[in-house]
N, C-alpha and C. Protein backbone atom coordinates (compact mmCIF):
# COMPACT_ATOMS: atom_id res chain seq x y z
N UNK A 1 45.16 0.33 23.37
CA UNK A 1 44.19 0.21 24.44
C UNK A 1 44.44 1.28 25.50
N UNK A 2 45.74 1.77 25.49
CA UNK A 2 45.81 2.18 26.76
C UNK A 2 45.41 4.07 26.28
N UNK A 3 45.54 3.92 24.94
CA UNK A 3 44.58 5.74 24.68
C UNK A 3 43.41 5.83 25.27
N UNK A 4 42.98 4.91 24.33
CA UNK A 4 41.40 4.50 24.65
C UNK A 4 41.17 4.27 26.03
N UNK A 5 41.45 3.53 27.10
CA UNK A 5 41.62 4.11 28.43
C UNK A 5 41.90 5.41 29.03
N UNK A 6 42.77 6.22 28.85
CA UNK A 6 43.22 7.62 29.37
C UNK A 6 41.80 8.26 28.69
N UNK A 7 41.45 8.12 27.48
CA UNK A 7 40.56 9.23 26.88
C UNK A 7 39.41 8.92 27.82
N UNK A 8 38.81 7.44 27.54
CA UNK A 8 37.83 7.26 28.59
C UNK A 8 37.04 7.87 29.99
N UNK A 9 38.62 6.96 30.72
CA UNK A 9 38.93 8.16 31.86
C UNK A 9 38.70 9.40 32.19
N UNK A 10 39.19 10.40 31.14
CA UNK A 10 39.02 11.60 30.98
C UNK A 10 37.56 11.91 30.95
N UNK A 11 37.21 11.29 29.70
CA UNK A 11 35.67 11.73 29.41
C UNK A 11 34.78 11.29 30.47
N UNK A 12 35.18 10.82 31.32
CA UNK A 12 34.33 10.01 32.48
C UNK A 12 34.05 11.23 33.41
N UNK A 13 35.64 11.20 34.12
CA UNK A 13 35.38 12.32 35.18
C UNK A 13 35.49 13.93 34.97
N UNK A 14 35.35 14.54 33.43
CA UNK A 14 35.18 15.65 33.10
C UNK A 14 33.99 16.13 32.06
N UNK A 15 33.50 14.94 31.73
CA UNK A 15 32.45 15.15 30.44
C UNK A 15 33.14 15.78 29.38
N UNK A 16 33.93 15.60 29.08
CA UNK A 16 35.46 16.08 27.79
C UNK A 16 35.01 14.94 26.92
N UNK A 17 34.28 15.39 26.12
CA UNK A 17 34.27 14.00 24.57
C UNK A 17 35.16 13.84 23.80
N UNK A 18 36.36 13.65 24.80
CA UNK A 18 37.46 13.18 23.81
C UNK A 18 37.71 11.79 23.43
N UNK A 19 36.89 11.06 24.34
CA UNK A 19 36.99 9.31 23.98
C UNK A 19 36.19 9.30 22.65
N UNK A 20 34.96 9.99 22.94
CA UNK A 20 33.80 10.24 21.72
C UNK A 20 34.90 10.82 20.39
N UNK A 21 35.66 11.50 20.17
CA UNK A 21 36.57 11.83 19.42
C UNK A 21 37.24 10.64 18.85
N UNK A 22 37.70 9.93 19.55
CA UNK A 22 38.62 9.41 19.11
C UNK A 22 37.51 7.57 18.32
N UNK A 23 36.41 7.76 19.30
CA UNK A 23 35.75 6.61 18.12
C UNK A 23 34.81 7.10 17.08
N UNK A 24 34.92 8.25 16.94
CA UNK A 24 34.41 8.98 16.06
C UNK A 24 34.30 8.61 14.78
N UNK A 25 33.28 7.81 14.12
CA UNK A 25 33.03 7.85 12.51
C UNK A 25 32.22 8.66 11.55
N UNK A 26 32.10 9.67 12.54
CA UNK A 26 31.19 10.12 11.41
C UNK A 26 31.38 11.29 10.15
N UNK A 27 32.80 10.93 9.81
CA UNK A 27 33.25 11.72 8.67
C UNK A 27 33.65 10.45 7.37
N UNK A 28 33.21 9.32 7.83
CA UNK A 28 33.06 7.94 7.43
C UNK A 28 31.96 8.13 6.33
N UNK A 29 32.17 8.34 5.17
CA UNK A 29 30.68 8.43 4.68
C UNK A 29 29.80 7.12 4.34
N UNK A 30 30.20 5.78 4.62
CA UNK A 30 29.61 4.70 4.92
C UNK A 30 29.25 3.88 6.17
N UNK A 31 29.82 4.82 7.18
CA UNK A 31 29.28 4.54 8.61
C UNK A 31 28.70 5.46 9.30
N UNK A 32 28.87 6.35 8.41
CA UNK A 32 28.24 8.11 9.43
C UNK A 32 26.41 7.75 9.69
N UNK A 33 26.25 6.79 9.03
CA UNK A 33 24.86 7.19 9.31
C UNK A 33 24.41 5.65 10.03
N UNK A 34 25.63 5.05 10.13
CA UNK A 34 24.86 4.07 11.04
C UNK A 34 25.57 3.66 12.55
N UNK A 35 24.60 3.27 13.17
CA UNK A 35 24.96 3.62 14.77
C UNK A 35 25.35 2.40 14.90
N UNK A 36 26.73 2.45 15.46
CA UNK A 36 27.65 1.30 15.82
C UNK A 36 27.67 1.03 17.48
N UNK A 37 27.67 -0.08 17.97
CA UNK A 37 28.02 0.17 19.24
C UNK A 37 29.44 0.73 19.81
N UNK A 38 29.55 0.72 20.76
CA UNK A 38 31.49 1.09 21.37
C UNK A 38 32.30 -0.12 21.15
N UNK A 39 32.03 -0.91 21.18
CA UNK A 39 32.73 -2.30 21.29
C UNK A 39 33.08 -2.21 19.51
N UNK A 40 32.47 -1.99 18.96
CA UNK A 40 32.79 -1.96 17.66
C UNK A 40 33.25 -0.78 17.19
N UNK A 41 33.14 0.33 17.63
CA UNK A 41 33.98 1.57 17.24
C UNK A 41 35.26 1.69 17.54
N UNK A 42 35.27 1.05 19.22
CA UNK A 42 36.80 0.93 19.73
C UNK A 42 37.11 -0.37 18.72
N UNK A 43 36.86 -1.05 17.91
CA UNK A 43 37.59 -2.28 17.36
C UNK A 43 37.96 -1.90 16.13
N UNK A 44 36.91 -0.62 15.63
CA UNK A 44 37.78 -0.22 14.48
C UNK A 44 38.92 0.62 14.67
N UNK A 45 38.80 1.20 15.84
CA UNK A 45 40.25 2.30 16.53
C UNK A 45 41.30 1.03 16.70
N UNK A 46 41.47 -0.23 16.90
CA UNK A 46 42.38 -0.65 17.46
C UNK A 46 42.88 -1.26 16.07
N UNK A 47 42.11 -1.53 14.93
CA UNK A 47 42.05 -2.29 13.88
C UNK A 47 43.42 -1.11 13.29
N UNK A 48 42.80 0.40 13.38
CA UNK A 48 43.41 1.55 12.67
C UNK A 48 44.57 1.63 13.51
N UNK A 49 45.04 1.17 14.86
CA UNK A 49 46.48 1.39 15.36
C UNK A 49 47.41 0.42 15.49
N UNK A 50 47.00 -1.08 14.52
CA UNK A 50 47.36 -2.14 14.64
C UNK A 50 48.05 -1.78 13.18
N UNK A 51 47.50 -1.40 12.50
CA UNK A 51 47.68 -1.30 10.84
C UNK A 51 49.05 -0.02 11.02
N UNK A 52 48.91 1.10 11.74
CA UNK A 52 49.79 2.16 11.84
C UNK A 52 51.24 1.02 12.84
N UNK A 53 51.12 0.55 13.55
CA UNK A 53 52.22 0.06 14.30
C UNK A 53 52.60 -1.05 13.28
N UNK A 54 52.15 -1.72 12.70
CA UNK A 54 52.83 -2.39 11.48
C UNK A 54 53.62 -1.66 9.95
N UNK A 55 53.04 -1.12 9.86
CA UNK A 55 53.23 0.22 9.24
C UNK A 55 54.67 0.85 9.80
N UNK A 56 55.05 1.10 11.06
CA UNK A 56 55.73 2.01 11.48
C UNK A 56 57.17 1.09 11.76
N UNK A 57 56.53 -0.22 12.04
CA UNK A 57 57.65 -1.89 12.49
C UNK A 57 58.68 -1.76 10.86
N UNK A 58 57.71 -1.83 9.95
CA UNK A 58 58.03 -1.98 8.73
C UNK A 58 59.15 -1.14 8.14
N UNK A 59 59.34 -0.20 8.61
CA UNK A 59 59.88 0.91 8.04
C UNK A 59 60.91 1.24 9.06
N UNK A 60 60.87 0.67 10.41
CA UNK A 60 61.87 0.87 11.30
C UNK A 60 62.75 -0.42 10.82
N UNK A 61 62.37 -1.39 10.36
CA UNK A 61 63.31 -2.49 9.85
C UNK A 61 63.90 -2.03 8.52
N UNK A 62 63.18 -1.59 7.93
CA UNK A 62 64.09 -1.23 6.86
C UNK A 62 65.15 0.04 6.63
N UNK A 63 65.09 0.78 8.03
CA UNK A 63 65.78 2.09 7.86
C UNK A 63 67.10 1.65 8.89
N UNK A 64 66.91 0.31 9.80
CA UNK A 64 67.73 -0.13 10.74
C UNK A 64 68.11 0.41 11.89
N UNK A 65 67.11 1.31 12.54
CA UNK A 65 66.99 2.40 13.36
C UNK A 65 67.67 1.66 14.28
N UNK A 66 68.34 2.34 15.79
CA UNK A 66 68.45 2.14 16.84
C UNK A 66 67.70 2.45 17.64
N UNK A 67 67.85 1.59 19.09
CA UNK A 67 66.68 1.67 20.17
C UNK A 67 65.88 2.74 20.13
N UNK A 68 67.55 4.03 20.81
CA UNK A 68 66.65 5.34 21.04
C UNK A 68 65.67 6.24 19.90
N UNK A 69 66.50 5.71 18.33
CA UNK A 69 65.68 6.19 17.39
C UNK A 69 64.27 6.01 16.96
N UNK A 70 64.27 5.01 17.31
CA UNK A 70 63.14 3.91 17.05
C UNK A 70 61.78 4.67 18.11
N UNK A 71 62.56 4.45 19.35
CA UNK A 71 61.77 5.10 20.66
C UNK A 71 61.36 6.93 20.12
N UNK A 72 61.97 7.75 19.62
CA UNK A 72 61.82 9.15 19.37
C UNK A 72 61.20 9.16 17.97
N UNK A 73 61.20 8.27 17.17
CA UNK A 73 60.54 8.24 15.99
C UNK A 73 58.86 8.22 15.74
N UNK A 74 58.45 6.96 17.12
CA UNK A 74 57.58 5.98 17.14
C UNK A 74 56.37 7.65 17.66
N UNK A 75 56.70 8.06 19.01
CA UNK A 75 56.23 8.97 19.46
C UNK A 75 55.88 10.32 18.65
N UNK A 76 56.74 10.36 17.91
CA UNK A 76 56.96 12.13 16.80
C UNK A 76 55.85 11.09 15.87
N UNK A 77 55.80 10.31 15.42
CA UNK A 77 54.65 10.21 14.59
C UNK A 77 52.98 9.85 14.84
N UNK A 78 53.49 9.47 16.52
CA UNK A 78 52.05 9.57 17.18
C UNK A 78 51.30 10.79 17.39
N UNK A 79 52.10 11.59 17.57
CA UNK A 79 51.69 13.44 18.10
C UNK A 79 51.37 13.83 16.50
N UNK A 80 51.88 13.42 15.52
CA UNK A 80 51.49 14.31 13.99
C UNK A 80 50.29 13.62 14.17
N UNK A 81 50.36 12.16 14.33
CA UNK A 81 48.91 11.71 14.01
C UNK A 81 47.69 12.16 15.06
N UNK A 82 48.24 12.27 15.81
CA UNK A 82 47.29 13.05 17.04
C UNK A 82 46.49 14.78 16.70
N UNK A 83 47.30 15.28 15.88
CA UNK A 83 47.23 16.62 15.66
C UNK A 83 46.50 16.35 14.11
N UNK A 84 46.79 15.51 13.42
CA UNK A 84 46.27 15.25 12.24
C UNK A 84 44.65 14.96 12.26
N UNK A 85 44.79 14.29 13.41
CA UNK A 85 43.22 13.78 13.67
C UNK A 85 42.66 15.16 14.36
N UNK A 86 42.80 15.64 14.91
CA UNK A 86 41.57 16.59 15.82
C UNK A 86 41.05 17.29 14.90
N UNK A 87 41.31 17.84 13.44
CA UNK A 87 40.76 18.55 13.72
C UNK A 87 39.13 17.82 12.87
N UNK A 88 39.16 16.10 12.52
CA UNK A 88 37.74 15.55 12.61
C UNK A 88 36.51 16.26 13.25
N UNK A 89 36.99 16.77 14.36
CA UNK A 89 36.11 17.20 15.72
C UNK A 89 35.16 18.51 15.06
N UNK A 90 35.78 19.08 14.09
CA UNK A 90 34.66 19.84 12.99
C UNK A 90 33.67 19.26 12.65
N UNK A 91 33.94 17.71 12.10
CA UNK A 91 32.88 16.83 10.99
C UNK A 91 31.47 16.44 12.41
N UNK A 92 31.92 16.51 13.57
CA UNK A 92 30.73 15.83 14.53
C UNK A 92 30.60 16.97 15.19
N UNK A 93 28.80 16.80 15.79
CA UNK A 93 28.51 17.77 16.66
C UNK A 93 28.44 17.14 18.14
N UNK A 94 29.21 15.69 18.09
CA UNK A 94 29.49 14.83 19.24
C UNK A 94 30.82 15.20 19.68
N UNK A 95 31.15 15.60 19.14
CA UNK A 95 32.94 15.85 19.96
C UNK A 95 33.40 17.33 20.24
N UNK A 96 34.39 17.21 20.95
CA UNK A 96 34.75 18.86 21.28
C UNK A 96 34.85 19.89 20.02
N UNK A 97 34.86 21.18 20.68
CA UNK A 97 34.46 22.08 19.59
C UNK A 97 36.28 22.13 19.14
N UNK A 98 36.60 22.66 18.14
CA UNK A 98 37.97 22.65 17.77
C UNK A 98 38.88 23.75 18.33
N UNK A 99 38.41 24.47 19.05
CA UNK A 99 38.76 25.57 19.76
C UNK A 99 38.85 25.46 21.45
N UNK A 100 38.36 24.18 21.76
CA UNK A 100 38.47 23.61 22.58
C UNK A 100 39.81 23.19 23.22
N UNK A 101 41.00 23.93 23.92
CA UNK A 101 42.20 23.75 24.06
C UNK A 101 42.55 22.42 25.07
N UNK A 102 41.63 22.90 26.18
CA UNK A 102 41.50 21.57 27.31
C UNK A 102 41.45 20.40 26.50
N UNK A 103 40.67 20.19 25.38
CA UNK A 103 39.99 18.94 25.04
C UNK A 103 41.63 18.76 23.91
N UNK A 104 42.20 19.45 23.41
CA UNK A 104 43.14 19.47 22.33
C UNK A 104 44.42 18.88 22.97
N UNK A 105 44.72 19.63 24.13
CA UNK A 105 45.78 19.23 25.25
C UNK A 105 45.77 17.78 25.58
N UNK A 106 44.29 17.75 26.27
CA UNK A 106 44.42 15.88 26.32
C UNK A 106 44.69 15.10 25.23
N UNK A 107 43.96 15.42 24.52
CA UNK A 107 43.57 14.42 23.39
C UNK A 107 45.45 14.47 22.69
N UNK A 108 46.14 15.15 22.93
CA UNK A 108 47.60 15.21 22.68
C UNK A 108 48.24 14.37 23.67
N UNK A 109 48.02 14.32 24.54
CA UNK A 109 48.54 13.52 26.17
C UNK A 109 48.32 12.39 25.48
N UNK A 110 46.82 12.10 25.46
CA UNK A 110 46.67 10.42 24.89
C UNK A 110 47.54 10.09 23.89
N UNK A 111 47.95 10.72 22.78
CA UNK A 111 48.95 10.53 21.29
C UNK A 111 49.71 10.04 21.99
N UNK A 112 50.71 10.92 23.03
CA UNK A 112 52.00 11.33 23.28
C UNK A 112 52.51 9.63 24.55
N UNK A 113 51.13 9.40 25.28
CA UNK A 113 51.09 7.99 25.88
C UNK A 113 51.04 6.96 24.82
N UNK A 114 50.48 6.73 24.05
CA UNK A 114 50.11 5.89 23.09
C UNK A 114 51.84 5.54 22.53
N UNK A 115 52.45 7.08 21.82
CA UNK A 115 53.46 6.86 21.17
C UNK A 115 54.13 6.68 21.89
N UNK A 116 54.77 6.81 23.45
CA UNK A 116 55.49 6.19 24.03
C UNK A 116 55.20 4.46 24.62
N UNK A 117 54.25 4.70 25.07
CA UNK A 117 53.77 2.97 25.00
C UNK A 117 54.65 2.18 23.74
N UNK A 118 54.36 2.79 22.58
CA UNK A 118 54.36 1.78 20.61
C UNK A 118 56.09 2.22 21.21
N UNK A 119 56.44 3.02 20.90
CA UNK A 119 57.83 3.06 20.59
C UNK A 119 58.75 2.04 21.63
N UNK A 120 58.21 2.07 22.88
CA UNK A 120 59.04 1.13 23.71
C UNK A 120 58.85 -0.16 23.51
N UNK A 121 57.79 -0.82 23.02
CA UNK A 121 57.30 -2.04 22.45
C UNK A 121 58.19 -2.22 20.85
N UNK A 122 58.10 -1.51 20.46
CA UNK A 122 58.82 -1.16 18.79
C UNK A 122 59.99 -1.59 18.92
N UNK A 123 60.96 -0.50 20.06
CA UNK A 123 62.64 -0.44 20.27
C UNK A 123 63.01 -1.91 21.44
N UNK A 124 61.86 -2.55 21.64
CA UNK A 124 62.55 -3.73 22.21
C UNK A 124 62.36 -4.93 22.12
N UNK A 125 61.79 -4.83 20.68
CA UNK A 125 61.55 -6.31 19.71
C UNK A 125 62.79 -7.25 19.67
């Protein structure tokens, strides 16, 4: 929630479609063509970071990480996934252009909050 807030934010007081980025389906080839509201785009974004933080719980239990590892792990795989995703922003003519550094920078900030948010929640289960 709290990406999806910062991006918001952002896109609010700069017109930066990076929130639009990040609920972005339209490289979805069974939703690209149908218009979802926000409430339901952000529910599939939260659906997709609920599944990754279980995902990430899973594998920190089985590797027996410590706090700080756990905490530096959680984040380094938020920023790949952050960088993994932009460059979507090709597939829509709704989101920033990919050359767009301002919009690349944030939209990294949000990862980099996100993965510190998960990892401190993660390392103090």
């Amino acid at each position: 929630m709290a990406l999806g807030l910062f991006l918001k934010l952002i896109q609010f007081f700069t017109n930066l479609k990076v929130y639009t980025l990040l609920l972005n389906v339209d490289y979805v080839p069974i939703l690209k063509n149908i218009k979802l509201p926000e409430i339901i785009e952000f529910g599939l974004h939260l659906i997709i970071s609920i599944v990754l933080a279980f995902v990430l719980n899973v594998y920190i239990n089985r590797k027996s990480l410590k706090k700080e590892a756990i905490y530096r792990f959680v984040w380094k795989v938020s920023l790949i996934v952050g960088l993994l995703l932009y460059p979507t922003t090709l597939l829509s003519e709704r989101t920033p252009a990919i050359t767009n550094t301002y919009a690349f920078l944030i939209w990294m900030a949000g990862h980099w909050i996100y993965g510190m948010i998960l990892g401190r929640l993660l390392s103090h289960k």
